[in-house]
C-alpha atoms as a PDB file:
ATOM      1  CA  UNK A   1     112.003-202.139 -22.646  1.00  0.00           C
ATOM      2  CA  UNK A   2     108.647-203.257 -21.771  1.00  0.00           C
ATOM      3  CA  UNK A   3     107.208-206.420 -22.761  1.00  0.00           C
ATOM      4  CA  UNK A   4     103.722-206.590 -24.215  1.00  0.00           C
ATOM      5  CA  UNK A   5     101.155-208.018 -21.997  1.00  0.00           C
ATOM      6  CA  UNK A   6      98.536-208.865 -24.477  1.00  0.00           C
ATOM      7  CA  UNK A   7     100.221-212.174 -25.766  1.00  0.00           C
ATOM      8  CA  UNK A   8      99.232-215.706 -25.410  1.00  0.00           C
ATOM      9  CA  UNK A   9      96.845-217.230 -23.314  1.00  0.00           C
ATOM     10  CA  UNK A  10      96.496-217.539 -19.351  1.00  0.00           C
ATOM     11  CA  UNK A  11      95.237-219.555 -17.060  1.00  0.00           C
ATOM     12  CA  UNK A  12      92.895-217.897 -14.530  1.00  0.00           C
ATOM     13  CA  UNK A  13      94.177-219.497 -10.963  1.00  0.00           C
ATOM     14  CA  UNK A  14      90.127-219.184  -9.532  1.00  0.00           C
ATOM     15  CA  UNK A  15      88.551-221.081 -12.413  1.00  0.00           C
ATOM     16  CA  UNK A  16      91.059-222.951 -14.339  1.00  0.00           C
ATOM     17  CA  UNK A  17      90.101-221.287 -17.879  1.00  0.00           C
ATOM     18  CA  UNK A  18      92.592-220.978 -19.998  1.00  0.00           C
ATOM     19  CA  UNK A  19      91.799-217.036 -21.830  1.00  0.00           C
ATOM     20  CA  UNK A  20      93.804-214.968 -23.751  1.00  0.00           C
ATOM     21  CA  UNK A  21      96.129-212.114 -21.197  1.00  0.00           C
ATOM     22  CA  UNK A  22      93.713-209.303 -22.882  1.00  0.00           C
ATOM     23  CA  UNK A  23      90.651-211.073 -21.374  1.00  0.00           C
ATOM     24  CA  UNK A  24      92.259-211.286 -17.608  1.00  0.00           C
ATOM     25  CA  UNK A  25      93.470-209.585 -14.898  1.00  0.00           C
ATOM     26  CA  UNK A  26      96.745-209.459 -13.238  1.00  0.00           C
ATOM     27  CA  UNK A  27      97.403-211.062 -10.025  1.00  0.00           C
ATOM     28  CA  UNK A  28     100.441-210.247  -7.628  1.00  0.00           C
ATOM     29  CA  UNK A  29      99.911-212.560  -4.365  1.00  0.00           C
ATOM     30  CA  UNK A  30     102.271-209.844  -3.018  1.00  0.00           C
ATOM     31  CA  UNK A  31      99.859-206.971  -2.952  1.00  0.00           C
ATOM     32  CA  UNK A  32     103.271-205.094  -4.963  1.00  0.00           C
ATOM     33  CA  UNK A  33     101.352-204.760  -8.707  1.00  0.00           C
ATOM     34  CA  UNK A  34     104.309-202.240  -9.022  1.00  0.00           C
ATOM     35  CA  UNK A  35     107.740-203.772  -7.678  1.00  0.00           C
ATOM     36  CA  UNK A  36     107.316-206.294 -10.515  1.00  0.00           C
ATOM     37  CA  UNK A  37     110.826-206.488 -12.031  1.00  0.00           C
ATOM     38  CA  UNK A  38     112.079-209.880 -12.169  1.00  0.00           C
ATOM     39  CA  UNK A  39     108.594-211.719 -11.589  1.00  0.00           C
ATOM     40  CA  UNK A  40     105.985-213.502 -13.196  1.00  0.00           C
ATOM     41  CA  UNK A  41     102.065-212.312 -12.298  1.00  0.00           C
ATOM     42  CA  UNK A  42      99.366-214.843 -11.730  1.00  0.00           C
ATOM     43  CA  UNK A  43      95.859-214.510 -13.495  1.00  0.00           C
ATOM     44  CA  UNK A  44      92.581-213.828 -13.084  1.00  0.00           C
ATOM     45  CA  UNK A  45      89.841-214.162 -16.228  1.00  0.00           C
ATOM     46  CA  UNK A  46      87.794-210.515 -15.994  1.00  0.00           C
ATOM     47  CA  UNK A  47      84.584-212.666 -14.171  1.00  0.00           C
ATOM     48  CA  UNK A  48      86.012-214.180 -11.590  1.00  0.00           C
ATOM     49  CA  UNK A  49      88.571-210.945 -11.403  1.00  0.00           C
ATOM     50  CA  UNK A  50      85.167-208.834 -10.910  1.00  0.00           C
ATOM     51  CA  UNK A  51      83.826-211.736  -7.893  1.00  0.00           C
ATOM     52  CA  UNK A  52      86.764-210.777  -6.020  1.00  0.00           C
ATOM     53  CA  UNK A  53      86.693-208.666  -2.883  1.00  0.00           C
ATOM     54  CA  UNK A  54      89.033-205.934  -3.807  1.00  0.00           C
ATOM     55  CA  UNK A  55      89.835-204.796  -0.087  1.00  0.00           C
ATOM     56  CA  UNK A  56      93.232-204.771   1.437  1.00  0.00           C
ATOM     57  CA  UNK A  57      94.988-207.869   1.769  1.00  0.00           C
ATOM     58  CA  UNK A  58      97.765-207.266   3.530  1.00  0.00           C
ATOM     59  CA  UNK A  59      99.219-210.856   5.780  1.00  0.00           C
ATOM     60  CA  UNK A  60      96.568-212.872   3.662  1.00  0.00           C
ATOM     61  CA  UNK A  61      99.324-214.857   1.857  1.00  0.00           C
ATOM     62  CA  UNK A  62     101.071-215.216   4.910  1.00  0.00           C
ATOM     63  CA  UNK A  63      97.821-216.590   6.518  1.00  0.00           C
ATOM     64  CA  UNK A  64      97.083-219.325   3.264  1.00  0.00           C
ATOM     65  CA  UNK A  65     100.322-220.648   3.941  1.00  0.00           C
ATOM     66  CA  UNK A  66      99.823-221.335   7.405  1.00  0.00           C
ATOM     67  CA  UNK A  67      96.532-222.541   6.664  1.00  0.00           C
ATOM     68  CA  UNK A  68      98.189-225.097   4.387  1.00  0.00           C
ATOM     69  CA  UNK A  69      95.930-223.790   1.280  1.00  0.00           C
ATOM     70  CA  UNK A  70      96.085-226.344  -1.616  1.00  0.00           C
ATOM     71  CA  UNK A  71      97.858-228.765   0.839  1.00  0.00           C
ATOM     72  CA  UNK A  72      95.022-229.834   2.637  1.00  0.00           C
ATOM     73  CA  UNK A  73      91.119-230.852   2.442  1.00  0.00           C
ATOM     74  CA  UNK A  74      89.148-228.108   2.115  1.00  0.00           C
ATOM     75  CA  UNK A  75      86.821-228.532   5.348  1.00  0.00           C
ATOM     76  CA  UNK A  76      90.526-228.581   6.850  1.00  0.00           C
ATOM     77  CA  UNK A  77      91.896-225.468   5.014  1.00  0.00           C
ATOM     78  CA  UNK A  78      88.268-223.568   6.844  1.00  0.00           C
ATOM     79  CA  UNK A  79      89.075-224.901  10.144  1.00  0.00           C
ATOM     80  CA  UNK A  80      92.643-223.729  10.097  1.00  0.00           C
ATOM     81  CA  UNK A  81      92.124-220.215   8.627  1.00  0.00           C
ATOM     82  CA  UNK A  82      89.646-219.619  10.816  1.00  0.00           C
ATOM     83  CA  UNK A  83      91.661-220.463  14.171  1.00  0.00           C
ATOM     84  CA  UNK A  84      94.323-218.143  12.615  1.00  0.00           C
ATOM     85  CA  UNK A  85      92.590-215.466  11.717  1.00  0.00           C
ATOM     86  CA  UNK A  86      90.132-215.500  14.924  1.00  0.00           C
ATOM     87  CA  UNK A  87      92.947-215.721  17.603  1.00  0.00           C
ATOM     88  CA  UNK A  88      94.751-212.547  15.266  1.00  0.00           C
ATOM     89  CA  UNK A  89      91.806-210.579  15.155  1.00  0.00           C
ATOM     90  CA  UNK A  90      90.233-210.810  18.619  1.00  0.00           C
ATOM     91  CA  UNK A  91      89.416-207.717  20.220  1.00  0.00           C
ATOM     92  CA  UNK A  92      88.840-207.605  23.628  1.00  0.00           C
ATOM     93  CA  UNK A  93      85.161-207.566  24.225  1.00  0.00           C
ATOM     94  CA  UNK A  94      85.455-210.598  21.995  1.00  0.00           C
ATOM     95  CA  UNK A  95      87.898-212.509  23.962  1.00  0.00           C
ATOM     96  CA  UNK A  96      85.555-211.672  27.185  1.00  0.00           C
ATOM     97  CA  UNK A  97      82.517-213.404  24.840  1.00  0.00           C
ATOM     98  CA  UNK A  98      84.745-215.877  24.386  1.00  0.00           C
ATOM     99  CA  UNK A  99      85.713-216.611  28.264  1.00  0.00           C
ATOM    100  CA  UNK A 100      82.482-216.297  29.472  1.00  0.00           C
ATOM    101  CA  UNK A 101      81.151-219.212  27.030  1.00  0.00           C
ATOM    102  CA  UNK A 102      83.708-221.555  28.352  1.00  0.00           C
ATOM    103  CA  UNK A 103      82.416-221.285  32.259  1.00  0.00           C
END
């Protein structure tokens, strides 16, 4: 039996405002909106849902963690995301950019 998603109130997880489920958007840090037996969704109220980038986000969750998102200043949080995602994601004329800087 399915549960009705329009009651109560949320709390959006960008903004902090508490709005009723009707007014907000489902959010599944797993990127798996439909393997959702057994778990409870996150929230996001309709204008912050509509600020989001709605691209791909497959390994982001992986990468907050080892960012240490919420755990950590946020000038920190930057620093370490970057370094994570820049040694992932560098190509190879970008490693040469890289290289050649450091001589």
């Amino acid at each position: 039996m399915w549960r009705s998603r329009s009651d109560g109130d949320v709390t959006c997880i960008a903004c902090g405002d508490e709005v009723p489920r009707s007014k907000a958007r489902e959010y599944d840090r797993y990127g798996d909106r439909w393997g959702s037996r057994d778990r409870e969704f996150e929230y996001l109220c309709k204008p912050c849902h509509r600020e989001c980038c709605h691209q791909p986000r497959k390994g982001l969750e992986e990468t907050l963690i080892k960012a240490d998102a919420g755990h950590v200043s946020r000038d920190t949080f930057v620093a370490q995301f970057h370094d994570i995602v820049s040694d992932g994601a560098a190509d190879s004329d970008s490693q040469q950019e890289r290289e050649t800087e450091r001589e």
